[in-house]
C-alpha atoms as a PDB file:
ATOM      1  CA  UNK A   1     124.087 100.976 155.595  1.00  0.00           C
ATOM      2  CA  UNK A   2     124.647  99.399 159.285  1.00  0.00           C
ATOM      3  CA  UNK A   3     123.448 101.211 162.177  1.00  0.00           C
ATOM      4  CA  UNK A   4     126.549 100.443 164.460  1.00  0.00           C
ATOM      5  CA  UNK A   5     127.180 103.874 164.816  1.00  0.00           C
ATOM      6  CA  UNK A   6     123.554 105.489 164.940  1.00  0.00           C
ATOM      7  CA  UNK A   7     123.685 104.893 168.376  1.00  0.00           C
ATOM      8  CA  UNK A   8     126.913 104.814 169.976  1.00  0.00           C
ATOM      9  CA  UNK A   9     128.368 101.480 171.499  1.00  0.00           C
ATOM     10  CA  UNK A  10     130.042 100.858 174.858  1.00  0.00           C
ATOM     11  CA  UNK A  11     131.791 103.811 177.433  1.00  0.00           C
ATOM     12  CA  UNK A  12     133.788 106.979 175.642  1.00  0.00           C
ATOM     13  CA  UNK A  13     137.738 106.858 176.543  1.00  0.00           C
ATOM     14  CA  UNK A  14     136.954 102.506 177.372  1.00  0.00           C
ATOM     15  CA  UNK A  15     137.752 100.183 174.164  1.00  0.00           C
ATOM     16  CA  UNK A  16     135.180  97.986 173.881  1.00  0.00           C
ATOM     17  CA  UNK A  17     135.208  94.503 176.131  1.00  0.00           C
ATOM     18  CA  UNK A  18     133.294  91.129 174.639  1.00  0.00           C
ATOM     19  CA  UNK A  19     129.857  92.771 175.778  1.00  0.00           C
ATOM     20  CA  UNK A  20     130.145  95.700 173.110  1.00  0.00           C
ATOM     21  CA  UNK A  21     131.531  93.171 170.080  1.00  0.00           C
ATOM     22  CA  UNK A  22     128.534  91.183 170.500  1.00  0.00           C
ATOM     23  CA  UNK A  23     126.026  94.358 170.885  1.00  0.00           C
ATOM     24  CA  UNK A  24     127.885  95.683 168.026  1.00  0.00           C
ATOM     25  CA  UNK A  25     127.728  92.012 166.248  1.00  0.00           C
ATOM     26  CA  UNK A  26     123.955  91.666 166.694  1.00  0.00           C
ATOM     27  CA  UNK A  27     123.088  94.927 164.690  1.00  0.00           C
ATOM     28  CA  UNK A  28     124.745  93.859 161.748  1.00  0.00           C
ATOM     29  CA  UNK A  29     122.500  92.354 158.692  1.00  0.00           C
ATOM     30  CA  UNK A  30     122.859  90.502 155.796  1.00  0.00           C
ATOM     31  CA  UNK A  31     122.063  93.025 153.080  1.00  0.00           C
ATOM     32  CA  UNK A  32     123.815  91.180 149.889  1.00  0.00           C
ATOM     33  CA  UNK A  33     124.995  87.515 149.069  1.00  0.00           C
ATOM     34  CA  UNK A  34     128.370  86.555 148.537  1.00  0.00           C
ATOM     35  CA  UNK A  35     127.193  83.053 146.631  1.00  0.00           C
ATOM     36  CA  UNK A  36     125.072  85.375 144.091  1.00  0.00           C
ATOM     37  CA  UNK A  37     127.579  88.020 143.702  1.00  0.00           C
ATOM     38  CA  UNK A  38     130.440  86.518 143.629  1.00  0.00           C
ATOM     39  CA  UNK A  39     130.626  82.683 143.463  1.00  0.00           C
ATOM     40  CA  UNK A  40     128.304  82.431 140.577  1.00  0.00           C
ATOM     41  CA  UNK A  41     130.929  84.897 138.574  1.00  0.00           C
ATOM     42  CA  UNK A  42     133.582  82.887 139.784  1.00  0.00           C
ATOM     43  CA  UNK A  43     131.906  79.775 138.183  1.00  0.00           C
ATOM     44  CA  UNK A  44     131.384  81.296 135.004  1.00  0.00           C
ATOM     45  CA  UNK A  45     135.464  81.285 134.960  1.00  0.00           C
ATOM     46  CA  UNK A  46     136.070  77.845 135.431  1.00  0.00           C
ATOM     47  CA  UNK A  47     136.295  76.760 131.804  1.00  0.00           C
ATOM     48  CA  UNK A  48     138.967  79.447 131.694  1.00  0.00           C
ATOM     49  CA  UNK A  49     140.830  79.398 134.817  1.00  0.00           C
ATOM     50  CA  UNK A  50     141.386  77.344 137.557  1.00  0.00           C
ATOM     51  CA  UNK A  51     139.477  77.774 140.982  1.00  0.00           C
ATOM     52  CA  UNK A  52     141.223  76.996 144.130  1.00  0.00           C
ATOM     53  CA  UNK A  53     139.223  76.722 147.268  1.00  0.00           C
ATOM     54  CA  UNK A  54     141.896  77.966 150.127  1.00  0.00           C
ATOM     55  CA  UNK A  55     140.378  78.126 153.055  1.00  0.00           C
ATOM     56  CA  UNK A  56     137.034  78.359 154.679  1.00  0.00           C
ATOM     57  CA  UNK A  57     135.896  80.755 157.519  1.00  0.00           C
ATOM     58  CA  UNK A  58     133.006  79.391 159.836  1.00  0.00           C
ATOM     59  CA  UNK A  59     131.088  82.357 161.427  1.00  0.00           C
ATOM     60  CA  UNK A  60     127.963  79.651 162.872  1.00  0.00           C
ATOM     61  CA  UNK A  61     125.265  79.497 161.922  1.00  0.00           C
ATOM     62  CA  UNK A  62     127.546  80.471 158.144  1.00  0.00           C
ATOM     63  CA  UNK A  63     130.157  79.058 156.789  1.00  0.00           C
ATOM     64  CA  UNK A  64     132.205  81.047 153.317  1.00  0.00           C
ATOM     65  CA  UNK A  65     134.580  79.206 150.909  1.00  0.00           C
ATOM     66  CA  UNK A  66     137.347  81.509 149.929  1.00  0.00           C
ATOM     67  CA  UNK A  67     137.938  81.369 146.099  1.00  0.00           C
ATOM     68  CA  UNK A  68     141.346  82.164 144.489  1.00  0.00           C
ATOM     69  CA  UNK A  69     141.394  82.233 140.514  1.00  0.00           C
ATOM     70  CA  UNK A  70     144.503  80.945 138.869  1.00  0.00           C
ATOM     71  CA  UNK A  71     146.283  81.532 135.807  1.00  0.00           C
ATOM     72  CA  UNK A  72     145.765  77.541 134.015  1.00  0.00           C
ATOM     73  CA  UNK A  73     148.756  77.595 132.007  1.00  0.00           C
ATOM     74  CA  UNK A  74     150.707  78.593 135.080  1.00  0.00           C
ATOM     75  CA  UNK A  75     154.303  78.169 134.402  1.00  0.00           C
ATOM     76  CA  UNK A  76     157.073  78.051 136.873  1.00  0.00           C
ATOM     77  CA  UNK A  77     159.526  80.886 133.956  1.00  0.00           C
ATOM     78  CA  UNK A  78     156.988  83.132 134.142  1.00  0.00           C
ATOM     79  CA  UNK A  79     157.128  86.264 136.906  1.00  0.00           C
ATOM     80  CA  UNK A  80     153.969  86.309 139.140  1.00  0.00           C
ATOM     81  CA  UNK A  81     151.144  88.717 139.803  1.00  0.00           C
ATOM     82  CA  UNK A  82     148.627  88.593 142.972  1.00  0.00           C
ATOM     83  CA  UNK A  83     145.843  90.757 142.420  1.00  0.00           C
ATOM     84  CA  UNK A  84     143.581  90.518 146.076  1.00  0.00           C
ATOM     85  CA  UNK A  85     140.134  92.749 146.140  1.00  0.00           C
ATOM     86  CA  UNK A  86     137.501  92.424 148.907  1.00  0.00           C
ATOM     87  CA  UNK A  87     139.908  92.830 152.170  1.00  0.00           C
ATOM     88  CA  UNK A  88     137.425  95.539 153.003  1.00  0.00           C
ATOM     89  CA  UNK A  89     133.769  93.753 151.769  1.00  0.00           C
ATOM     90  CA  UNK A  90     132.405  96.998 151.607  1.00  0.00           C
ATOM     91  CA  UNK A  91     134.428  97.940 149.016  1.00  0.00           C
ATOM     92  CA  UNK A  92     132.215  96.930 145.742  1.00  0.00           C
ATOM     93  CA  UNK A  93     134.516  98.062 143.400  1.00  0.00           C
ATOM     94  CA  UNK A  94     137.693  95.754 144.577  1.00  0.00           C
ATOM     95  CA  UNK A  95     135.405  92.745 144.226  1.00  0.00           C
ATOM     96  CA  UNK A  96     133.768  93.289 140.978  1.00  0.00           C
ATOM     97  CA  UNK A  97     136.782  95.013 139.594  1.00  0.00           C
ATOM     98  CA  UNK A  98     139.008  91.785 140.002  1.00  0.00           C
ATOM     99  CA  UNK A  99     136.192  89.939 138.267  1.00  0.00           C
ATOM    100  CA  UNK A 100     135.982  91.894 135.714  1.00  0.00           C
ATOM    101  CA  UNK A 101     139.278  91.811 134.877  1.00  0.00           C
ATOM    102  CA  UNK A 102     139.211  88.434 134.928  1.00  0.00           C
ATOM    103  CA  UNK A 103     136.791  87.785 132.287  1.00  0.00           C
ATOM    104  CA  UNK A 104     137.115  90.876 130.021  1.00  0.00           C
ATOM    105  CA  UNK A 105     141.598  90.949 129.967  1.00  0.00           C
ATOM    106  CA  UNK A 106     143.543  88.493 131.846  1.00  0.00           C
ATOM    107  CA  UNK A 107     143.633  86.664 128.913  1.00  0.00           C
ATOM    108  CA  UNK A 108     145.864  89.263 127.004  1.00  0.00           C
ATOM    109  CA  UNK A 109     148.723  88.605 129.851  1.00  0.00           C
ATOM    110  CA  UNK A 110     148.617  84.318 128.667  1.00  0.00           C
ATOM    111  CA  UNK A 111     151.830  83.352 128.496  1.00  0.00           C
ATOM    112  CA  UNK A 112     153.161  86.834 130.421  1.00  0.00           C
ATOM    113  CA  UNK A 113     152.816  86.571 133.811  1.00  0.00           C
ATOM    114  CA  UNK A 114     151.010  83.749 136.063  1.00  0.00           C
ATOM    115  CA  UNK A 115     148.124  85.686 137.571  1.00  0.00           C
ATOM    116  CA  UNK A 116     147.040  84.767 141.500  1.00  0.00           C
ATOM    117  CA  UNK A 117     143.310  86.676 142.014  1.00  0.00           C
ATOM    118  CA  UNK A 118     141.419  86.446 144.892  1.00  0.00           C
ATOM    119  CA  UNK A 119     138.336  88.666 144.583  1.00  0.00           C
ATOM    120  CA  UNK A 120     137.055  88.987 147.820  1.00  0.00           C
ATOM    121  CA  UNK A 121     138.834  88.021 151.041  1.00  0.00           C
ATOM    122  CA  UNK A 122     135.912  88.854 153.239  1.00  0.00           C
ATOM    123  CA  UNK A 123     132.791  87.330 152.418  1.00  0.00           C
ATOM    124  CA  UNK A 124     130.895  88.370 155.649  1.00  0.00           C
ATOM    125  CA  UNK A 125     131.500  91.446 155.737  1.00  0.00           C
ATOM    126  CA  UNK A 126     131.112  92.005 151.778  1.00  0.00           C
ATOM    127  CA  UNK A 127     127.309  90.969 152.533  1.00  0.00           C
ATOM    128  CA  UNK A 128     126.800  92.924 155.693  1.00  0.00           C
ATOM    129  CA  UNK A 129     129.163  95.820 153.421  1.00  0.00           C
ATOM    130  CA  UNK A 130     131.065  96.819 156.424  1.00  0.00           C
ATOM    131  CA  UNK A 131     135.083  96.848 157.105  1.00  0.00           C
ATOM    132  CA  UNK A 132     135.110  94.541 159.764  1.00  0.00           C
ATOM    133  CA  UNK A 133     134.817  90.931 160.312  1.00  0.00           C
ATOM    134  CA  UNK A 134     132.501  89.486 163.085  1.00  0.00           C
ATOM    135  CA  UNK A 135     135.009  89.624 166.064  1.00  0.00           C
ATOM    136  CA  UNK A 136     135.091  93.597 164.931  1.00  0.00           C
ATOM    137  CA  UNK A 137     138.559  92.864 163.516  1.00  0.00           C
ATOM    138  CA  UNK A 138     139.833  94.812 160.361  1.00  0.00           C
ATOM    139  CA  UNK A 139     141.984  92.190 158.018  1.00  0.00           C
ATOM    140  CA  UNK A 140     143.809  94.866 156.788  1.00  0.00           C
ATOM    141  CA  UNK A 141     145.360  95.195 159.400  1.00  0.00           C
ATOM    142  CA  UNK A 142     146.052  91.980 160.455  1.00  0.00           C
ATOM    143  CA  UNK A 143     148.362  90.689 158.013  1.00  0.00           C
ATOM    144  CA  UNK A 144     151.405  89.595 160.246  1.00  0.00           C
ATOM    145  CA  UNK A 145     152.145  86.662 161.567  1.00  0.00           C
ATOM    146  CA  UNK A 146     149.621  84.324 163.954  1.00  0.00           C
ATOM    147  CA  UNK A 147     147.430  87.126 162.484  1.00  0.00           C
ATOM    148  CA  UNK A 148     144.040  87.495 164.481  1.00  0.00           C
ATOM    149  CA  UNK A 149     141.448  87.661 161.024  1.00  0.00           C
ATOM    150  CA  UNK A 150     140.909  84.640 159.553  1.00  0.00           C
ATOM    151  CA  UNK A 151     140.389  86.116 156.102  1.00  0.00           C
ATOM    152  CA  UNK A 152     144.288  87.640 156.382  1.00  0.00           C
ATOM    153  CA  UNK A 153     145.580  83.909 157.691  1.00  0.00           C
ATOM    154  CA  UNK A 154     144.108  82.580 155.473  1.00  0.00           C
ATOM    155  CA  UNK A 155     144.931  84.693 151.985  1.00  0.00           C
ATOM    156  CA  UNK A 156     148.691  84.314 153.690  1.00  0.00           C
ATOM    157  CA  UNK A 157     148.814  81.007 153.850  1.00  0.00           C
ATOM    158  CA  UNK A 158     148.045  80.618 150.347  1.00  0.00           C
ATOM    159  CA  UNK A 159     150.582  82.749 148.929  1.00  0.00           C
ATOM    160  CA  UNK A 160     153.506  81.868 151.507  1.00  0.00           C
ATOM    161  CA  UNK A 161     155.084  79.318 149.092  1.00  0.00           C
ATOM    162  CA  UNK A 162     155.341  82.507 146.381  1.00  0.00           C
ATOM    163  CA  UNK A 163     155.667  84.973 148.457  1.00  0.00           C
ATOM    164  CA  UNK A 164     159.266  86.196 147.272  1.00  0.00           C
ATOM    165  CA  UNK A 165     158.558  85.201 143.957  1.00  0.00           C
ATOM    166  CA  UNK A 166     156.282  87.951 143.054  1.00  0.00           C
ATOM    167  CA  UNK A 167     156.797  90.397 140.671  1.00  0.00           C
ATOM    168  CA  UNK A 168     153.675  92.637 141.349  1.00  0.00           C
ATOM    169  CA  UNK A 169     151.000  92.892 143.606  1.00  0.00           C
ATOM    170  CA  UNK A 170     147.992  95.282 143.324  1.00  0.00           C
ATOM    171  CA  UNK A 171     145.326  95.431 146.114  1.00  0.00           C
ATOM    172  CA  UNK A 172     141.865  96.489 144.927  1.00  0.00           C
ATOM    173  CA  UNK A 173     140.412  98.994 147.382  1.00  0.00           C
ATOM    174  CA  UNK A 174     137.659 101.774 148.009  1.00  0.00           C
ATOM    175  CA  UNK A 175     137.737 105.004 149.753  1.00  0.00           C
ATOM    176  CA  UNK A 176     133.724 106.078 151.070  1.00  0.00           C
ATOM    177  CA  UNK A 177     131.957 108.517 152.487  1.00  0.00           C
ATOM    178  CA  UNK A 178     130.873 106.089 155.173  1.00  0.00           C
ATOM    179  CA  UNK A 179     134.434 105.810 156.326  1.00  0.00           C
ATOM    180  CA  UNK A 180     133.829 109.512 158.193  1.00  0.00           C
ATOM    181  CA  UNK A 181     129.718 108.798 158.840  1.00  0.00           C
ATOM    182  CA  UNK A 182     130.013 105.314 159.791  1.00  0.00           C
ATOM    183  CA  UNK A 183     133.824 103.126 160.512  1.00  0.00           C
ATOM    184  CA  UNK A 184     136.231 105.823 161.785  1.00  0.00           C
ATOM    185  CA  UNK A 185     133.657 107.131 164.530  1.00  0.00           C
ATOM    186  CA  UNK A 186     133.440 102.788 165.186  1.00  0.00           C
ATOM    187  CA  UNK A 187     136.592 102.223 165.128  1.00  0.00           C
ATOM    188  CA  UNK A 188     137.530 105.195 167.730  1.00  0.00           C
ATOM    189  CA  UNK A 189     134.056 103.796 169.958  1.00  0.00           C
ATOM    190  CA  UNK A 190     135.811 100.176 169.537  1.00  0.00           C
ATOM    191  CA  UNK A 191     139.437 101.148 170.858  1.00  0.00           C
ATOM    192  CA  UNK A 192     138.497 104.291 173.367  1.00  0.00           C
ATOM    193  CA  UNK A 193     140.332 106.703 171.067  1.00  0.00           C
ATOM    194  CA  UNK A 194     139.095 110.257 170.017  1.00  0.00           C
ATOM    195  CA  UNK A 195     137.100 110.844 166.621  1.00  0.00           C
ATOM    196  CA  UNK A 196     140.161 112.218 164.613  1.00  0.00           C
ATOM    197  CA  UNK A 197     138.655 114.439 162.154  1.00  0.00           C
ATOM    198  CA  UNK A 198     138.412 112.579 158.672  1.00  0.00           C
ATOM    199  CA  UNK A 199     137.594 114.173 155.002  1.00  0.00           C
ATOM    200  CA  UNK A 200     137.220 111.653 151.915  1.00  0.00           C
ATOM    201  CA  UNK A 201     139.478 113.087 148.724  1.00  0.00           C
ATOM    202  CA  UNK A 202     137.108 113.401 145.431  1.00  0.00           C
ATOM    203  CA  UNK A 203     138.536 110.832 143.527  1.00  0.00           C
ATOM    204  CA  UNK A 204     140.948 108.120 143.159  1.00  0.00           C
ATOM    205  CA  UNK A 205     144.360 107.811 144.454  1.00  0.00           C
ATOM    206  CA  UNK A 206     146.979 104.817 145.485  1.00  0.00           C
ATOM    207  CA  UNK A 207     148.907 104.141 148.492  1.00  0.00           C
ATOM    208  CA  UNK A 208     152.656 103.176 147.922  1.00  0.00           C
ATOM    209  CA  UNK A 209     154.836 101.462 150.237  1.00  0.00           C
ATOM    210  CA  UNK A 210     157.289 103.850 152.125  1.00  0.00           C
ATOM    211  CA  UNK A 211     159.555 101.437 152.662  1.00  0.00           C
ATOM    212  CA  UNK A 212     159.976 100.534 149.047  1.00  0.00           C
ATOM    213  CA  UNK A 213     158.872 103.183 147.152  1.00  0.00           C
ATOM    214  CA  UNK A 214     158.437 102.788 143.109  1.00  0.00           C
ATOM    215  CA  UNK A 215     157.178 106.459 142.068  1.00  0.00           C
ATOM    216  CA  UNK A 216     157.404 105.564 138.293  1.00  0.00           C
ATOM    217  CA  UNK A 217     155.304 102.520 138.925  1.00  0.00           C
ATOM    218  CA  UNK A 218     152.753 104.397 140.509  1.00  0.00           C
ATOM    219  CA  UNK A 219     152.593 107.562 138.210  1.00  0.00           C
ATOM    220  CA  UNK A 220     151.743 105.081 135.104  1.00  0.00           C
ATOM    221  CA  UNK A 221     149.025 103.281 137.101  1.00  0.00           C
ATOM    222  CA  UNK A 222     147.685 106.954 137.874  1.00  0.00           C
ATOM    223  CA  UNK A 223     148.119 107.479 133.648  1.00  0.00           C
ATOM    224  CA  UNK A 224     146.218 105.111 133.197  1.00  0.00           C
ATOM    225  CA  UNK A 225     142.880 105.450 135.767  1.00  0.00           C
ATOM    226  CA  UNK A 226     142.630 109.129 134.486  1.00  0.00           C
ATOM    227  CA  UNK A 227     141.317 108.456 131.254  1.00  0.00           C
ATOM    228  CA  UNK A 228     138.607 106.670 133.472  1.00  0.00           C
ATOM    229  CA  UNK A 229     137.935 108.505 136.587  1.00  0.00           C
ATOM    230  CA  UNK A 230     139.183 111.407 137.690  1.00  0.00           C
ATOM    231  CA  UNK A 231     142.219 111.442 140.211  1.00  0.00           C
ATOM    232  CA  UNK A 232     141.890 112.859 143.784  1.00  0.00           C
ATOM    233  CA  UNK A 233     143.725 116.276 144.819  1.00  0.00           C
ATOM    234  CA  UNK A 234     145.752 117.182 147.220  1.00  0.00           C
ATOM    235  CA  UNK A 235     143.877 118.726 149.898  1.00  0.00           C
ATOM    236  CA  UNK A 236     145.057 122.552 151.349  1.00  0.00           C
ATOM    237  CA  UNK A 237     147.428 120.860 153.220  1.00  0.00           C
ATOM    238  CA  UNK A 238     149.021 119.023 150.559  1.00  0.00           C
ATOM    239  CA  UNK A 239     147.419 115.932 151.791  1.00  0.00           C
ATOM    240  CA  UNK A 240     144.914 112.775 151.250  1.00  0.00           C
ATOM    241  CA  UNK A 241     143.620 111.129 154.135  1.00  0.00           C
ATOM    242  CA  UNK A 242     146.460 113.184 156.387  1.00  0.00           C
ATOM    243  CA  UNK A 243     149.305 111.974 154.772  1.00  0.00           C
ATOM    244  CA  UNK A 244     151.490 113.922 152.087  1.00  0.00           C
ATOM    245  CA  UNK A 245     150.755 113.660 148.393  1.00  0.00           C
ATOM    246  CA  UNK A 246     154.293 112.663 147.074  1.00  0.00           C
ATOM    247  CA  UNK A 247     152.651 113.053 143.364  1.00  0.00           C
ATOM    248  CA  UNK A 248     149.521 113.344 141.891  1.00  0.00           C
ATOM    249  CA  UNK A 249     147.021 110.667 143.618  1.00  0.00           C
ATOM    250  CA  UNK A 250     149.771 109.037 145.150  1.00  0.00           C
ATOM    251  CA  UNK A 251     150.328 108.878 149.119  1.00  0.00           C
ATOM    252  CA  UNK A 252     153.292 106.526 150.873  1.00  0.00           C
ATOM    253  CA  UNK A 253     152.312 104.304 153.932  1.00  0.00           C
ATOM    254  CA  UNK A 254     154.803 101.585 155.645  1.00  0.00           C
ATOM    255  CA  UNK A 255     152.227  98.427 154.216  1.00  0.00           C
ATOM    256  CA  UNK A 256     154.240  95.305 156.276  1.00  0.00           C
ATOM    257  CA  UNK A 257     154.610  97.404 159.074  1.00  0.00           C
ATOM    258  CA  UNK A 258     150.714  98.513 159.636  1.00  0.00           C
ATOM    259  CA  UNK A 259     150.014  94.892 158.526  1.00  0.00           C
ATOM    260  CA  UNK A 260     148.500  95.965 155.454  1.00  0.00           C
ATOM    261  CA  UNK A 261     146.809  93.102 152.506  1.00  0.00           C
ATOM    262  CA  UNK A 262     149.821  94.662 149.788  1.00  0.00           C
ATOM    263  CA  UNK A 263     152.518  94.189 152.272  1.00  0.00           C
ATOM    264  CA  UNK A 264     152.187  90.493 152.747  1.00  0.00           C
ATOM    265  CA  UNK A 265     154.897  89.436 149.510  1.00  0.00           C
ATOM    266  CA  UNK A 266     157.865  90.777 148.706  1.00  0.00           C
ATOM    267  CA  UNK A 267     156.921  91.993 144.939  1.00  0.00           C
ATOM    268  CA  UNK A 268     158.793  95.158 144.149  1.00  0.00           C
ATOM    269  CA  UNK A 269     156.293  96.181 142.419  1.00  0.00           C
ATOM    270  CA  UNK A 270     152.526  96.658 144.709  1.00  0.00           C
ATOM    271  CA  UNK A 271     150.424  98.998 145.101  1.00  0.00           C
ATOM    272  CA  UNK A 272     146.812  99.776 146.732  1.00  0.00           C
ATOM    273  CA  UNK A 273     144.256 101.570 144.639  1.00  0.00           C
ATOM    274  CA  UNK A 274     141.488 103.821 146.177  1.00  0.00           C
ATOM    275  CA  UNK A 275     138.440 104.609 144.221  1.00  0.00           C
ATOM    276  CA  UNK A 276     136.134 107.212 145.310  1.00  0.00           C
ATOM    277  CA  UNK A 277     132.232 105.454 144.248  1.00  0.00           C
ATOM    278  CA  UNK A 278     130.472 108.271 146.623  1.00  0.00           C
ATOM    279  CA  UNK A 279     131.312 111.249 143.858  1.00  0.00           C
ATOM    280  CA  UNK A 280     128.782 112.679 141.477  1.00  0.00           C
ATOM    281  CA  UNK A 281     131.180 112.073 139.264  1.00  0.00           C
ATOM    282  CA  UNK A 282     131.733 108.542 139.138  1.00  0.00           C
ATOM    283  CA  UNK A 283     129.383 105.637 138.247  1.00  0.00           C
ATOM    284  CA  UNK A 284     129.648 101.971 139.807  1.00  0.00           C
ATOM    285  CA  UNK A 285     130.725 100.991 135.815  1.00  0.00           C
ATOM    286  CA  UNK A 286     133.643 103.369 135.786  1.00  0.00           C
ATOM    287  CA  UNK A 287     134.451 102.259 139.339  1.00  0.00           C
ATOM    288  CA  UNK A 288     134.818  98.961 138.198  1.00  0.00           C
ATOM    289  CA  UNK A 289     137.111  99.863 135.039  1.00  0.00           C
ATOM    290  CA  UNK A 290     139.274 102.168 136.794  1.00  0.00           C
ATOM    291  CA  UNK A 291     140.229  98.913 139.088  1.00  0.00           C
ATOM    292  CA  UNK A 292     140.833  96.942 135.762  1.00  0.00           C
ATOM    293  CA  UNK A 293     142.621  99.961 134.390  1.00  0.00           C
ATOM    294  CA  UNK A 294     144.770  99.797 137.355  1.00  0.00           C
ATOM    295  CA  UNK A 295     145.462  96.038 137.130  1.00  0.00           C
ATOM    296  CA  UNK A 296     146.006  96.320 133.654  1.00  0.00           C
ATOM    297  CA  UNK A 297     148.748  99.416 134.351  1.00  0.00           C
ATOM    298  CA  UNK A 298     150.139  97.397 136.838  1.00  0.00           C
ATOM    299  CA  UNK A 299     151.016  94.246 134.800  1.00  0.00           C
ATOM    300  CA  UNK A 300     152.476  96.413 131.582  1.00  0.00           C
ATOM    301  CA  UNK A 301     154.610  98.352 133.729  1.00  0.00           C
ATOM    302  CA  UNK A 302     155.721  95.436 135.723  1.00  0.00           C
ATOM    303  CA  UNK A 303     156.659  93.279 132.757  1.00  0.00           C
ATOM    304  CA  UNK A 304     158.430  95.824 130.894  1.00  0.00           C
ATOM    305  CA  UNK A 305     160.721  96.884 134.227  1.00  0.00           C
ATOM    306  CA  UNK A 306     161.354  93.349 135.369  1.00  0.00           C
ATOM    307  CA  UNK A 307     164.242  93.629 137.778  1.00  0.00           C
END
């Protein structure tokens, strides 16, 4: 894990200037590759799918091709799916999760739905495994328009010619125990906040949109993860992460408003999945097939309520 917040960067009660990005910038290493990872899996999919390279992000002295996987007998009848993982490059699971779907079941949804996957929209900071890119921005929170990340501009740009065509939209995410040791107590250093107290749920849960909710969507995605991994409870307050549990493992959040990764088309059916890798309780293999259980979820109860 980083050091960024062994010591503590910059002034308490000052956000941080260009002086503390680039302090914070030079302590972070390279502690995993993106190429071995994840662009060798993606190559083993080519005789299956087709590979679009949509963008590039040059962080001198490296540069990172962003890979999208595409459905090849993509027909223009067929409802689409966009299934993003990696906005966070910390969070394994989203990245190997959308992979593995790929290769082990997106092949029993031929002829279904067109599937859009891009498997990890942050390269850099999937090897350094932090939440932030270089310029100590979080993507996910930066999809809106002239959008400060290049890794949200970028996975926006590709989609804007389907954005309303969508039918669902699942975004593959990971909820850690470093988010209370390590990012929130950054992220309040970075923009001269207080530390508001954290607590990570035991287990996994999904964040609806509150502007759209689909309760029944979400409850059979939840269905479907618990026969993999357990599902996170509700804490004393009736909570997760502060916000109210509106059913089991499910919490609402306004996505296009906080400029979230599943608010960025207008699917009516998207989601954002949480898995919990830090429990006792939970292996890196069943954090991987809860993701592809949630996928999976996602697709069957999007094609059989098609508005």
């Amino acid at each position: 894990m980083n050091s960024s917040t062994t010591q503590p960067i910059g002034t308490p009660g000052q956000p941080w200037g260009a002086a503390e990005k680039a302090l914070w910038l030079s302590r972070q290493t390279r502690e995993r590759s993106y190429a071995t990872d994840v662009l060798s899996s993606v190559d083993r999919l080519r005789d299956r799918f087709d590979v679009l390279e949509y963008g590039r992000l040059d962080y001198p002295p490296e540069s990172f091709p962003l890979v999208a996987i595409r459905s090849r007998q993509w027909r223009d009848d067929l409802p689409h799916a966009l299934v993003t993982g990696g906005v966070h490059g910390y969070e394994t699971s989203g990245v190997h999760g959308a992979l593995q779907f790929l290769d082990l079941r997106a092949a029993d949804y031929t002829g279904r739905i067109n599937l859009l996957v891009a498997p990890c929209i942050s390269p850099w900071a999937y090897e350094r495994i932090h939440r932030w890119n270089p310029q100590a921005i979080d993507p996910n929170r930066s999809f809106r328009d002239n959008s400060p990340a290049g890794e949200s501009a970028a996975l926006m740009k590709l989609i804007a010619p389907l954005r309303d065509r969508f039918l669902v939209h699942i975004d593959l995410h990971e909820t850690t125990d470093s988010d209370d040791t390590e990012f929130r107590p950054a992220l309040a250093a970075r923009d001269g906040k207080p530390l508001e107290p954290g607590g990570i749920p035991d287990g996994f849960y999904l964040v609806d949109d509150s502007a759209h909710p689909q309760p029944a969507f979400q409850n059979a995605v939840i269905a479907a993860v618990a026969k993999v991994t357990h599902i996170a409870p509700a804490d004393g307050k009736g909570e997760i992460i502060g916000l109210r549990v509106v059913a089991p493992g499910v919490i609402e959040i306004p996505l296009k408003q906080l400029g979230l990764c599943a608010g960025i088309t207008d699917a009516p059916y998207k989601t954002t999945t949480e898995v919990y890798p830090d429990s006792p309780r939970a292996t890196p293999a069943q954090c991987n097939a809860a993701q592809v259980a949630a996928v999976c979820a996602a697709l069957d109860y999007a094609l059989a309520h098609r508005p």
